[in-house]
Protein backbone atom coordinates (compact mmCIF):
# COMPACT_ATOMS: atom_id res chain seq x y z
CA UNK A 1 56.57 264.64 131.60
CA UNK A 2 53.31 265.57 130.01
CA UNK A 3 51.66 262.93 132.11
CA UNK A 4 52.96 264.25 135.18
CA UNK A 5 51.59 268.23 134.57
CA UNK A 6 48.16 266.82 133.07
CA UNK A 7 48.14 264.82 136.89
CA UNK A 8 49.40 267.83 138.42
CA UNK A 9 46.66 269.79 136.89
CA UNK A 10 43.58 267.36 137.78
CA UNK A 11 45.11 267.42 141.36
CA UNK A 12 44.75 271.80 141.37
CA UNK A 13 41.47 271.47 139.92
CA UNK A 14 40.28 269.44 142.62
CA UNK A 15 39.20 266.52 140.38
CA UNK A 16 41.22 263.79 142.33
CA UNK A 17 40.25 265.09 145.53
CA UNK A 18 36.71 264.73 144.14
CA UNK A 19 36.47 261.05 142.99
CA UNK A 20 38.33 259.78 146.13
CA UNK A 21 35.69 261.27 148.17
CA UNK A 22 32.77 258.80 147.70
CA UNK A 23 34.88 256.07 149.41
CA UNK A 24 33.81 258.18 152.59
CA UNK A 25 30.17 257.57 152.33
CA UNK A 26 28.43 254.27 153.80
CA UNK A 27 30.24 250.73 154.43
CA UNK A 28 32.86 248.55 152.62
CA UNK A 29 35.41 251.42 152.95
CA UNK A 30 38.29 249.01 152.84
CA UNK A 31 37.64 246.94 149.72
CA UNK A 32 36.41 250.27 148.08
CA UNK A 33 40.12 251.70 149.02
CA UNK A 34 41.38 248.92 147.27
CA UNK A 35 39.39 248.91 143.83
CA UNK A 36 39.96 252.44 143.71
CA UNK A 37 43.53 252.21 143.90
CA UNK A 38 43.83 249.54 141.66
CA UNK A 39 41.64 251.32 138.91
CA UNK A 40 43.32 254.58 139.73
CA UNK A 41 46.67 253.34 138.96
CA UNK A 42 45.59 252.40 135.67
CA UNK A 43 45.47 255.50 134.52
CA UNK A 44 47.45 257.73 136.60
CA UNK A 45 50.27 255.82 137.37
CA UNK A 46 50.85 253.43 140.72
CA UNK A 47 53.15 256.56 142.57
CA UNK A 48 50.83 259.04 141.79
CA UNK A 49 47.93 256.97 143.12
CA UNK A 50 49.64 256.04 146.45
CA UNK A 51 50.59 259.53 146.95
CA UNK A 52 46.61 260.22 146.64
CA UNK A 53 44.88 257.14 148.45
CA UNK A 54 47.31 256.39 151.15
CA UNK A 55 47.63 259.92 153.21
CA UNK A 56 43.60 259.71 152.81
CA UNK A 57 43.71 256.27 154.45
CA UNK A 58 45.84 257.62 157.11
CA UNK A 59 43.02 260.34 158.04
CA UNK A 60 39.99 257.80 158.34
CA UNK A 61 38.66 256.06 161.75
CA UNK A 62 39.59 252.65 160.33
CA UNK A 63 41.37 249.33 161.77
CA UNK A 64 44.28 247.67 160.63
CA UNK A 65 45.87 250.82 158.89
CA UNK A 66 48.85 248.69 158.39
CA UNK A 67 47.58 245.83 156.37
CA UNK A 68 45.09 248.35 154.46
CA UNK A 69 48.07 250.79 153.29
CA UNK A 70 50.02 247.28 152.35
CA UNK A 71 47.18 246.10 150.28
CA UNK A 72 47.04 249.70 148.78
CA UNK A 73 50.66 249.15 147.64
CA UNK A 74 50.44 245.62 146.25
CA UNK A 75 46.73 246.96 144.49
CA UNK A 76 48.56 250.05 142.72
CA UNK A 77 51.60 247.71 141.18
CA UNK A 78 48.98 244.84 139.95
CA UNK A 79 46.50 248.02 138.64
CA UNK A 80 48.76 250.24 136.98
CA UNK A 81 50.20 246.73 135.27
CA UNK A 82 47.25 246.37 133.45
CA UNK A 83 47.72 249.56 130.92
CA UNK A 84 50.54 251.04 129.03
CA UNK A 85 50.77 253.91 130.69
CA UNK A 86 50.18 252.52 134.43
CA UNK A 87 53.73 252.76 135.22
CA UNK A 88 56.97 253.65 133.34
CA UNK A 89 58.60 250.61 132.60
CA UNK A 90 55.08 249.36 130.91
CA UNK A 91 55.67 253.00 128.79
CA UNK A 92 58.87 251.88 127.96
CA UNK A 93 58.44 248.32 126.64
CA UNK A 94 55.16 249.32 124.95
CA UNK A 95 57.55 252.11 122.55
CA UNK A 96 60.83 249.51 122.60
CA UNK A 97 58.76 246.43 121.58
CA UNK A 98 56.11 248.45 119.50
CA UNK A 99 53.63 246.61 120.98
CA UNK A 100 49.86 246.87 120.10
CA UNK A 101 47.43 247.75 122.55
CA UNK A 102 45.20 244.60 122.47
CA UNK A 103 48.59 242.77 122.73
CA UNK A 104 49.17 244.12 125.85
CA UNK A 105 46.31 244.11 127.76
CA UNK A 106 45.66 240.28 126.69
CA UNK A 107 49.27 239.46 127.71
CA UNK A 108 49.06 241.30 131.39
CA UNK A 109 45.42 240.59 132.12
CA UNK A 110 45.60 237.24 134.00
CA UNK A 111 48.22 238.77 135.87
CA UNK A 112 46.55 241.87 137.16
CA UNK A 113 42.64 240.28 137.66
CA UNK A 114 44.27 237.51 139.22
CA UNK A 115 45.70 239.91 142.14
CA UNK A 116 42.74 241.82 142.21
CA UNK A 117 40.66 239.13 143.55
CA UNK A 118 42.97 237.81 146.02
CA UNK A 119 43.58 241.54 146.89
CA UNK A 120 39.69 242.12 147.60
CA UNK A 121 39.03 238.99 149.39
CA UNK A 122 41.87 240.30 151.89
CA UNK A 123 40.23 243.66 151.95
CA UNK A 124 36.28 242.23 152.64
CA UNK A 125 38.40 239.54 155.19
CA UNK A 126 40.00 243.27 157.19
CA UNK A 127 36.50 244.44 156.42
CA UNK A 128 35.43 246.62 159.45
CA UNK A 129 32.78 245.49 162.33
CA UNK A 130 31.16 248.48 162.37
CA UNK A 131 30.88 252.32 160.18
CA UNK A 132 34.13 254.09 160.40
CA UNK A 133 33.92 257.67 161.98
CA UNK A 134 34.60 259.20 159.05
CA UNK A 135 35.87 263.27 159.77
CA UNK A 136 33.77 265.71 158.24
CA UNK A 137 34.77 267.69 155.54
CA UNK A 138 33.97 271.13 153.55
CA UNK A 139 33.50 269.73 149.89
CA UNK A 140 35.54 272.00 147.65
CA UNK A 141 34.35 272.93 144.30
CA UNK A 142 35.77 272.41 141.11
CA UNK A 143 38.63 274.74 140.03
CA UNK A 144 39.12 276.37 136.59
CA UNK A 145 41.10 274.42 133.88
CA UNK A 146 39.11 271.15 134.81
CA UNK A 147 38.02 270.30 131.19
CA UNK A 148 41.18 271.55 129.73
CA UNK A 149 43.11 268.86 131.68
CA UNK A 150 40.21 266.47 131.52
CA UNK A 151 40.73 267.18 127.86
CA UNK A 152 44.50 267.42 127.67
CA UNK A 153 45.13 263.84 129.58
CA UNK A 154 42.86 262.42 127.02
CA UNK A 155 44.64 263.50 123.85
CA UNK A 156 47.79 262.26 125.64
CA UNK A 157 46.40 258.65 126.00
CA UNK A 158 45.58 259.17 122.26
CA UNK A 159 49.28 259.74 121.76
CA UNK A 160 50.96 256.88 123.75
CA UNK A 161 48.39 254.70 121.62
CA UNK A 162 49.53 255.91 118.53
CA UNK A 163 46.55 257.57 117.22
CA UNK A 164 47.44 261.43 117.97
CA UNK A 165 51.15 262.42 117.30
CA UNK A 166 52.60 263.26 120.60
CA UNK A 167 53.84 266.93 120.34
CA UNK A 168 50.40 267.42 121.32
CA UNK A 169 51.81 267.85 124.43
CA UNK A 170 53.05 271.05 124.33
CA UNK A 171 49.69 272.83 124.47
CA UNK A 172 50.24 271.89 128.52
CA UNK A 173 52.91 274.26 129.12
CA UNK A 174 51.35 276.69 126.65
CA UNK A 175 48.23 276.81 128.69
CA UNK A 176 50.36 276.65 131.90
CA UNK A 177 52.17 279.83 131.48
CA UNK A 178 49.32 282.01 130.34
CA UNK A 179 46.53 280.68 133.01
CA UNK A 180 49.00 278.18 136.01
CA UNK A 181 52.13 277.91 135.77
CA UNK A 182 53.02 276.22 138.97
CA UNK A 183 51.13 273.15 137.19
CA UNK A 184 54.81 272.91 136.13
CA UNK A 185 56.15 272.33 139.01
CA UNK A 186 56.85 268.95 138.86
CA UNK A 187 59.29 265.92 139.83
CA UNK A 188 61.53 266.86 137.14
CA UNK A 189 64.29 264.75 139.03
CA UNK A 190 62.17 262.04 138.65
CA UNK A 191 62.25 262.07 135.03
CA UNK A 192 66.11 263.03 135.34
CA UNK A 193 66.59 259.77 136.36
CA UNK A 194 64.47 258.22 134.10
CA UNK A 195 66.66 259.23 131.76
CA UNK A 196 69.53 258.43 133.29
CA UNK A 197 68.92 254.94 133.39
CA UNK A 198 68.67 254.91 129.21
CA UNK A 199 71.98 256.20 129.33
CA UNK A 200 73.02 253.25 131.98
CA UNK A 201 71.62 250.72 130.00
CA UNK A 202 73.71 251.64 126.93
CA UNK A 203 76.43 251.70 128.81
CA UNK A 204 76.06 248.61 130.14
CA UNK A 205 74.65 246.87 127.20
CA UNK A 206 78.63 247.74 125.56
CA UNK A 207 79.73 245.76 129.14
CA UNK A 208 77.30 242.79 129.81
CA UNK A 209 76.55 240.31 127.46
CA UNK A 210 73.54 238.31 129.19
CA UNK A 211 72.22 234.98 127.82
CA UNK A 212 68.43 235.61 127.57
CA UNK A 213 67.23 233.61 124.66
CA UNK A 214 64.17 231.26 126.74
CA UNK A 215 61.62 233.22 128.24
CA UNK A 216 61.44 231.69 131.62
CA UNK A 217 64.76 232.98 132.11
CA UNK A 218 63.95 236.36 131.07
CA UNK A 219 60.66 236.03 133.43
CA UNK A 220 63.11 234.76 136.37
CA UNK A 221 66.23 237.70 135.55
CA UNK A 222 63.16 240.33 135.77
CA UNK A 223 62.56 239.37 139.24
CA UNK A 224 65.94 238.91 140.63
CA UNK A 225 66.99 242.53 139.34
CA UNK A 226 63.72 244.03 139.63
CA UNK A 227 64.30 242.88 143.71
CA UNK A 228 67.93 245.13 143.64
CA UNK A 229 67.60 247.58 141.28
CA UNK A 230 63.99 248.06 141.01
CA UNK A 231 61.60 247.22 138.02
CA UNK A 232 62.00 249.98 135.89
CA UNK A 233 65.76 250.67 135.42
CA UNK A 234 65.42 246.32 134.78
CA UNK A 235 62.93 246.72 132.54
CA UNK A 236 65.35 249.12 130.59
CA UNK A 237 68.41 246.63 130.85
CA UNK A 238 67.18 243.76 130.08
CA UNK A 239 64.94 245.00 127.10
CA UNK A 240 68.56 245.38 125.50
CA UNK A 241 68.90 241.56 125.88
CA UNK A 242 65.88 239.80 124.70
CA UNK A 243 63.03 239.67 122.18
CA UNK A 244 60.75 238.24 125.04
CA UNK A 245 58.68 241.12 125.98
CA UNK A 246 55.47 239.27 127.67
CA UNK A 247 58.07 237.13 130.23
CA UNK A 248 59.71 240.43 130.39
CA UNK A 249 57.04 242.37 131.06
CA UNK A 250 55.20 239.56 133.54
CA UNK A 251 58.82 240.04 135.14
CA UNK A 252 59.26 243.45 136.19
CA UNK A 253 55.58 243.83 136.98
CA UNK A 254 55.43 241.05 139.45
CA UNK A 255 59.49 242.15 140.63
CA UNK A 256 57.54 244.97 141.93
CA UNK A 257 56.37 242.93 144.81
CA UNK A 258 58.70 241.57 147.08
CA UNK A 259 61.41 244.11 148.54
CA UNK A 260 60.97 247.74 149.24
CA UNK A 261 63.31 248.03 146.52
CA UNK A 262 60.76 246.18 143.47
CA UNK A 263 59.08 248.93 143.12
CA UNK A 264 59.34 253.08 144.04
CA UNK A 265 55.66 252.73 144.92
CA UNK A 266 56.54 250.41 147.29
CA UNK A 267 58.50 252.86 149.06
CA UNK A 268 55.87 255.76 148.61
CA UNK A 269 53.66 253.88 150.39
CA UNK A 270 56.45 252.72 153.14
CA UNK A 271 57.92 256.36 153.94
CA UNK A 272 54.61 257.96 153.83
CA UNK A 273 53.38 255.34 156.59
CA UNK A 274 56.58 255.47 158.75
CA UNK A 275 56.35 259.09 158.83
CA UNK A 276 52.69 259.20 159.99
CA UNK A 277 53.83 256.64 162.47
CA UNK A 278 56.09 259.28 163.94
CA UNK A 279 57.86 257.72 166.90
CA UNK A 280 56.41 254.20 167.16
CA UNK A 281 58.06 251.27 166.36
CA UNK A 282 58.28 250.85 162.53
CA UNK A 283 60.06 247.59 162.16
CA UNK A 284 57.10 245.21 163.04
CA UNK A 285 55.48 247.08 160.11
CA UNK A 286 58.18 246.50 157.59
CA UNK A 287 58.62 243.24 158.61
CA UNK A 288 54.46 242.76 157.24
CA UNK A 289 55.10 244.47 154.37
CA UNK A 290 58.46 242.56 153.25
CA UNK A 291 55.72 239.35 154.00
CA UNK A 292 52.94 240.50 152.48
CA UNK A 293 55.33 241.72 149.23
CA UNK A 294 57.29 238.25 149.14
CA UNK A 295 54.00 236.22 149.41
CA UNK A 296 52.26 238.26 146.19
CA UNK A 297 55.52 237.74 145.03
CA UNK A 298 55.53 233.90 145.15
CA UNK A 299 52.11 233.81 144.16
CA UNK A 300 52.77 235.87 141.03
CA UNK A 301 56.02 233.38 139.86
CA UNK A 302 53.87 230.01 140.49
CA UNK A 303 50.74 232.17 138.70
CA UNK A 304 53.62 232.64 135.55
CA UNK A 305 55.17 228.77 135.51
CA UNK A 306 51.24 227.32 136.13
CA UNK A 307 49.95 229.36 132.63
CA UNK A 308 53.22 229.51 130.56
């Protein structure tokens, strides 16, 4: 929750808005849409990132819109892999396991660099003939409370690291409703269900008793729910289940390719295209991005069995 009004904030003051703004300026616009969602969604989680990077893709004079806003998908799950904090089931095995951050990192790494090669190769391959026509713009300036975020989403990294305790938090909504308050105004349902899948998995953990004691099964479960139920709710279950955590966590991160399902930034990205499409065909579109999923997908399984 304190992630999401920290993002919330940068987004008011204009900061986000700002650093997506020099992918505008000369050639390589494609792979540079792709590096910058993949480093964005380190940091600011893979949603938040394709709610950023793909309506801006929509808006430039480029070709092959549909491949470019797949890649951004596939780029913001491999990305936001790569930290703790990238995406919420990685926040929730690094606090169930305890995990260190060197740990981590060296444990997803191969994972993540390997996609981002094959991702930038496909983006320098849709690479465009000639300079997009890129709409002009008014730049806007910087808002107030820039360095008070800036500040505030640093502290918080502190935190889920362990070095800062994280009650730190509440100087967010203490600044919010003396100077912006509708920085608040969040996806609270979002973390609702969040939530609500803790209480799931203790239910079901009383219910199911799953054999998960070799870690290629874990690594193999991981996908199979992650395709049905999504990654994180999976990541949550199965935790329960197994002392695992790097097949586990190789699991729900790569489960987030695949279906539509694997991961909710998979549909961000889907719904936000369909609806720019307005009243063209969609289906030829989801057919390339159940392709393009299934094939990262396949890559990312034969990627585990070939290193583990």
């Amino acid at each position: 929750m304190g992630l999401l009004w920290v993002i919330n904030g940068l987004k008011r003051t204009k900061v986000l808005s700002k650093t997506s703004e020099f992918i505008e300026r000369g050639k390589w616009i494609i792979p540079k849409l792709i590096l910058l969602t993949f480093f964005l969604s380190m940091f600011v989680t893979n949603d938040i990132t394709l709610l950023i990077i793909v309506p801006l893709t929509l808006t430039l004079s480029l070709p092959h819109k549909d491949w470019i806003v797949i890649l951004e998908a596939l780029s913001a799950n491999a990305g936001s892999a790569l930290t703790p904090f990238g995406n919420p089931q990685n926040l929730f095995l690094y606090w169930h396991y305890r995990i260190t951050p060197l740990s981590f990192v060296q444990t997803i790494a191969p994972f993540s660099l390997l996609f981002l090669v094959l991702f930038l190769i496909a983006a320098i391959m849709l690479r465009e003939r000639t300079s997009a026509a890129i709409p002009s713009k008014n730049s806007e300036p910087l808002q107030a409370g820039v360095w008070f975020y800036g500040g505030m989403f640093f502290l918080i990294l502190l935190g889920i690291f362990h070095w800062l305790p994280l009650w730190i938090i509440v100087l967010v909504p203490i600044y919010a409703l003396f100077f912006d308050r509708e920085v608040l105004q969040v996806d609270y349902g979002l973390i609702a269900l969040f939530l609500l899948f803790f209480i799931m998995t203790n239910n079901f953990m009383h219910l199911l008793s799953i054999p998960l004691e070799r870690p290629k099964i874990v690594f193999l479960y991981s996908i199979g729910l992650s395709q049905i139920i999504s990654n994180v709710p999976s990541a949550i279950l199965l935790a329960k289940f197994t002392p695992h955590w790097p097949a586990l966590l190789w699991g729900v991160n790569a489960g987030g390719f695949g279906s539509l399902f694997g991961s909710l930034a998979n549909l961000i990205a889907w719904r936000i295209y369909v609806r720019n499409q307005k009243n063209r065909d969609t289906l030829p579109f989801t057919l390339l991005f159940l392709f393009a999923g299934f094939l990262a997908l396949g890559i990312a399984i034969g990627w585990y069995f070939l290193l583990y």
